[in-house]
Protein backbone atom coordinates (compact mmCIF):
# COMPACT_ATOMS: atom_id res chain seq x y z
CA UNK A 1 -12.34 65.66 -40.92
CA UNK A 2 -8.64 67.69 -40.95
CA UNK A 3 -6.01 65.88 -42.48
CA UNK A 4 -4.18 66.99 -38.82
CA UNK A 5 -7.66 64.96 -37.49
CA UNK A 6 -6.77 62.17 -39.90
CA UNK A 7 -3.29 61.99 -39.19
CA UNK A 8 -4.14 61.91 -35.41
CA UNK A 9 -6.34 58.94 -35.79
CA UNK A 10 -3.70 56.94 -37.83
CA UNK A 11 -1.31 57.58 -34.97
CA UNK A 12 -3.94 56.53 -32.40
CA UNK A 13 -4.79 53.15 -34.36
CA UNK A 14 -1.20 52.67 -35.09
CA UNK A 15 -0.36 52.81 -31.08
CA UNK A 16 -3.55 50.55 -30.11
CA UNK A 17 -2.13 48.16 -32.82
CA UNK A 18 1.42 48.30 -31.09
CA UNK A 19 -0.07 47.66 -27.66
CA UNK A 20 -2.36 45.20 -28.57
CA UNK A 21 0.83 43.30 -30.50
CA UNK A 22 2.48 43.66 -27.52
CA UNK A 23 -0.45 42.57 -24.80
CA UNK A 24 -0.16 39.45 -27.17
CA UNK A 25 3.47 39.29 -27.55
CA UNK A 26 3.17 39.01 -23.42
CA UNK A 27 0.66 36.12 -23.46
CA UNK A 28 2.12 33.95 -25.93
CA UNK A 29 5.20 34.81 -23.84
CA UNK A 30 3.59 33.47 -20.49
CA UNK A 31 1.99 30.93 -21.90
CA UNK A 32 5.40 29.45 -23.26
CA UNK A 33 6.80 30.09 -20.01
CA UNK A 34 3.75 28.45 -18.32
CA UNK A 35 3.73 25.45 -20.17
CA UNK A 36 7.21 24.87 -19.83
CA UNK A 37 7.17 25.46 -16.09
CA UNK A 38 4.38 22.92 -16.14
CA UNK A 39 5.69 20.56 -17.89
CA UNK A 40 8.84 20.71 -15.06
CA UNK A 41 6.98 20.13 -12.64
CA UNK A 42 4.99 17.39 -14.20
CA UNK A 43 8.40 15.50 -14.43
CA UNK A 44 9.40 16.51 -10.93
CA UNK A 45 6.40 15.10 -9.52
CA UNK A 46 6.61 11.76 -11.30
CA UNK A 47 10.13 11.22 -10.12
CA UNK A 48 9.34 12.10 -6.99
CA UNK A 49 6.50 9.47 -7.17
CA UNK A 50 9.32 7.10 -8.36
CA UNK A 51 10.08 4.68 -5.17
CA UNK A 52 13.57 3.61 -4.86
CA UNK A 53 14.49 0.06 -6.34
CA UNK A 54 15.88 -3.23 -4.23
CA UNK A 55 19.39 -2.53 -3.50
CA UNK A 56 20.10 -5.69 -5.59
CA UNK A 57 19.33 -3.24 -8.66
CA UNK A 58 16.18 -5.98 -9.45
CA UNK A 59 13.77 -4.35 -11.36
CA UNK A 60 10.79 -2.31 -10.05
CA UNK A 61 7.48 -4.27 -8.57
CA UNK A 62 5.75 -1.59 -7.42
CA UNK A 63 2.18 -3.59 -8.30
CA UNK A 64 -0.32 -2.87 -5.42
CA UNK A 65 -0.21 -6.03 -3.43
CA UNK A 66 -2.63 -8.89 -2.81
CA UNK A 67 -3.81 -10.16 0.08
CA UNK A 68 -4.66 -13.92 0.50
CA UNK A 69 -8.43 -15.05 0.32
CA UNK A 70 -10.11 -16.52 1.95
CA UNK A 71 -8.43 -16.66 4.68
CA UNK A 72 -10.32 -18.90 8.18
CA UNK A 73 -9.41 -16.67 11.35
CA UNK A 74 -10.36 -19.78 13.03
CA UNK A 75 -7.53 -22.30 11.34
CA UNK A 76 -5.15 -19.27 11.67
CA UNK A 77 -5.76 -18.97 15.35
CA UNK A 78 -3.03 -20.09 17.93
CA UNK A 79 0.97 -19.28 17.74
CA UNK A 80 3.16 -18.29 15.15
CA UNK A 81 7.13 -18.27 15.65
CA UNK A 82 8.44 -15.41 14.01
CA UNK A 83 11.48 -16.49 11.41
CA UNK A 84 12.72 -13.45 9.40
CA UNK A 85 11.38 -9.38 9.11
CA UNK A 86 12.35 -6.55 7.77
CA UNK A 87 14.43 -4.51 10.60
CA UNK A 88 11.88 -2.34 12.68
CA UNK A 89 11.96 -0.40 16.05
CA UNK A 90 9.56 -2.64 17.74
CA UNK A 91 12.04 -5.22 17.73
CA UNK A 92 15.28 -3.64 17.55
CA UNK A 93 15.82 -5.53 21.33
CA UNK A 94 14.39 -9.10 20.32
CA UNK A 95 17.53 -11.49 20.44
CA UNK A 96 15.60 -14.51 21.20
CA UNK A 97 12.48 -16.45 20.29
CA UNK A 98 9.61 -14.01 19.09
CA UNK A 99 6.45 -15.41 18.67
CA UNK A 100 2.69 -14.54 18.15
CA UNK A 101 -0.76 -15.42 19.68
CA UNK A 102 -4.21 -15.06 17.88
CA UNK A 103 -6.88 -15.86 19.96
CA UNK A 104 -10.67 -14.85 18.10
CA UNK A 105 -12.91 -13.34 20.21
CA UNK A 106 -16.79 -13.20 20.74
CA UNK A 107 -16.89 -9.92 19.13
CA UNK A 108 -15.55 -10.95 16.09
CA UNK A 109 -12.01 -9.30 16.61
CA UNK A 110 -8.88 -10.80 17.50
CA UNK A 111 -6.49 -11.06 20.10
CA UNK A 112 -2.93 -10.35 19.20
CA UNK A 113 -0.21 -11.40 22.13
CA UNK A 114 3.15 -11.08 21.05
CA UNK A 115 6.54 -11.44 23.10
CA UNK A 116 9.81 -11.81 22.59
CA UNK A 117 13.00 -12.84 24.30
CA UNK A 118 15.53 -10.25 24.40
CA UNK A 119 18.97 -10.36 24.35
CA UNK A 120 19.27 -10.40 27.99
CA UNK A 121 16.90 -13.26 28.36
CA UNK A 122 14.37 -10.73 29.23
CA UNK A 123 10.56 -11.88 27.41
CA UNK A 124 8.28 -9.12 26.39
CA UNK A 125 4.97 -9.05 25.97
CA UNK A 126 2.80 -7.07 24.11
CA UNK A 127 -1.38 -7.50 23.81
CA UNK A 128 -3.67 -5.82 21.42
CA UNK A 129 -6.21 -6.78 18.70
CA UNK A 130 -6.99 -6.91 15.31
CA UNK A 131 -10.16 -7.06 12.99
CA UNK A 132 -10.63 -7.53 9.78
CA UNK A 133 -11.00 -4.77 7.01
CA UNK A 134 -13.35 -5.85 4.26
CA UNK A 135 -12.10 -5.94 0.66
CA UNK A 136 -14.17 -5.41 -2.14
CA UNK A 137 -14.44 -8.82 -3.86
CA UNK A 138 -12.92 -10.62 -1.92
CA UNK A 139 -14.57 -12.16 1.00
CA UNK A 140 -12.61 -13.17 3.76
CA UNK A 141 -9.88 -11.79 2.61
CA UNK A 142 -6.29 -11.77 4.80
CA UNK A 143 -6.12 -8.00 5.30
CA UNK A 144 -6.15 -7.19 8.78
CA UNK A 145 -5.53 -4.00 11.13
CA UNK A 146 -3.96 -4.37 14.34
CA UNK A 147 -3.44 -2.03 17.46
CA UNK A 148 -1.64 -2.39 20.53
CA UNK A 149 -3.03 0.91 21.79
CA UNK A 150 -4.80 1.53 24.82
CA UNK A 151 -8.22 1.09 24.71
CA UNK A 152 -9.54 4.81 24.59
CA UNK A 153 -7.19 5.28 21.89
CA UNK A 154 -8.39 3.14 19.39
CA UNK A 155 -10.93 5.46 17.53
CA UNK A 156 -7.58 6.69 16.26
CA UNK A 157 -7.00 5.79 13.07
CA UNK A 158 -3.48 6.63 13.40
CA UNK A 159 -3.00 3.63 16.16
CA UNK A 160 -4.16 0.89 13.86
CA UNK A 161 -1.65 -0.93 11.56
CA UNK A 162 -1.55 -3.04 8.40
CA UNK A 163 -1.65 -6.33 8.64
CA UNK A 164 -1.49 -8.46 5.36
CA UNK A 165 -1.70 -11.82 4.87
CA UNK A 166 0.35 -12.43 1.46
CA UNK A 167 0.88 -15.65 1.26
CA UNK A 168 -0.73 -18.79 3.36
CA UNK A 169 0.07 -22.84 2.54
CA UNK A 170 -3.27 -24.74 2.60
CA UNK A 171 -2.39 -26.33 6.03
CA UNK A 172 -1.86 -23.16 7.82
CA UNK A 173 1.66 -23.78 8.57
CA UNK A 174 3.58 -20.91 7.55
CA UNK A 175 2.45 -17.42 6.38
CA UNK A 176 3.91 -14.55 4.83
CA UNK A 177 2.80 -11.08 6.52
CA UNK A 178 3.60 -7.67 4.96
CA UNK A 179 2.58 -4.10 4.96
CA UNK A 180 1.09 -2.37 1.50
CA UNK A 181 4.11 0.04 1.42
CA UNK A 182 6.48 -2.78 1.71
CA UNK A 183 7.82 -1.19 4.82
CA UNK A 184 7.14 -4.39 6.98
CA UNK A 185 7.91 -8.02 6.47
CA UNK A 186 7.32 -11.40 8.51
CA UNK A 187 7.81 -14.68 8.06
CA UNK A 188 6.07 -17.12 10.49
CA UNK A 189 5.51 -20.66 11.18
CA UNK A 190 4.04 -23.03 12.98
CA UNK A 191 7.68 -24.29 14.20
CA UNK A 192 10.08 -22.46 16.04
CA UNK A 193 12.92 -23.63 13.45
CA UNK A 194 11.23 -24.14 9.78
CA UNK A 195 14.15 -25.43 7.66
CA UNK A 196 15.71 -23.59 5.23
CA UNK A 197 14.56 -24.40 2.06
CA UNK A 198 11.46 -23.28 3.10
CA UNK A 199 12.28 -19.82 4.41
CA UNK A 200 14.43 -19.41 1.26
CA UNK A 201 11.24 -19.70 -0.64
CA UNK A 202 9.10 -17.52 1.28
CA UNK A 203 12.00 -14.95 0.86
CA UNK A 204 12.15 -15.12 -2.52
CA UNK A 205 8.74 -14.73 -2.99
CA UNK A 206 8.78 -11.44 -1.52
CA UNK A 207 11.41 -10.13 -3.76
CA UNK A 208 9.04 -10.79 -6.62
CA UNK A 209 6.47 -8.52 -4.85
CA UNK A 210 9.26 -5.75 -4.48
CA UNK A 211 10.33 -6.41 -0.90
CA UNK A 212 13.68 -5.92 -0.12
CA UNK A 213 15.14 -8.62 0.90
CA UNK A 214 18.77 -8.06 1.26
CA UNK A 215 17.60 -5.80 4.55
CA UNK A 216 15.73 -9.10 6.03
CA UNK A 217 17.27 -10.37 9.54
CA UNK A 218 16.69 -13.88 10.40
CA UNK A 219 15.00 -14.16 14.26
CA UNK A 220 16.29 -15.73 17.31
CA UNK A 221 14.08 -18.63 16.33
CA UNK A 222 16.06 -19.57 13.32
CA UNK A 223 18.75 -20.40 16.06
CA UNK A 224 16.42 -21.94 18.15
CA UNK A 225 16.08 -26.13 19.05
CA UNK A 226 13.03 -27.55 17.26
């Protein structure tokens, strides 16, 4: 070979070390920048999983919750007077008594009558049904799902709602009834007026499972004679 031949392929082996260098140089660079932007968005993700604390700045109880069990359709059959909730459109015109029906049926399921008085004296009514939804574990466990839809809408998914049963007395007297994203809250008793102590209790009960409670409104059947 030359020494112009030689001198050639140094230049050529110099270059292809220069661009592979720099082909390296640009991986090392995205993978920095990758990793970085990863990491980002690993942290924006879990704050955005974050849920937002009680307004009383108690600390986070974000535990799933659990449901009652067992719980005897049967002994929780008949009414229920409604005594606090959580604020929620269904209601936003119940000034008066609210109260709910459970009436088991042949099939298994349940029938769910609920009315209210509003605050023009007005009583609504509203029927649907509920069945339970099995829980692994836990046999007859307190976890319900309730519709008021129509009949032929019912193999929607969409039209069924939680119902759980999160805390029960042993004489099926009064019952606390939330939703798994803490969205929903109920206290009912057997009483139109249960006394305060006791509602006090059931409240602060909730707060421990991350309910927030400050947003409760008592019902019209707080007010209510016995």
């Amino acid at each position: 070979m030359s020494r112009t031949g030689h001198d050639l392929s140094q230049s050529q082996a110099l270059d292809n070390d220069h661009a592979a260098s720099h082909r390296i140089a640009l991986l090392a660079a995205a993978f920095c920048v990758g990793g970085i932007a990863a990491m980002a968005g690993l942290k924006w993700a879990r704050r955005r999983q974050l849920p937002a604390g009680p307004a009383d700045g108690a600390p986070l109880m974000r535990a799933p919750l659990q449901v009652v069990a067992p719980v005897d359709l049967k002994r929780y059959a008949g009414v229920w007077y409604e005594q606090a909730r959580l604020p929620n459109r269904f209601e936003k015109a119940c000034g008066g008594t609210v109260s709910a029906e459970y009436t088991p049926l042949p099939d298994g399921t349940v029938e769910v009558r609920n009315r209210c008085v509003r605050q023009d004296g007005q009583v609504d009514e509203s029927v649907g049904i509920a069945h339970a939804v099995r829980v692994a574990g836990l046999p007859g466990a307190g976890r319900l799902a309730v519709s008021f839809a129509p009949v032929w809408l019912r193999w929607l998914p969409v039209v069924w709602g939680d119902y759980w049963i999160l805390k029960l007395d042993r004489d099926y007297q009064v019952a606390l009834v939330g939703t798994p994203k803490r969205d929903y809250l109920w206290v009912l008793s057997r009483v139109q007026h249960l006394d305060e102590a006791s509602l006090a209790t059931e409240l602060d009960y909730a707060r421990t499972l991350g309910f927030d409670i400050d947003q409760v409104v008592r019902s019209g059947a707080q007010h209510a004679p016995a």
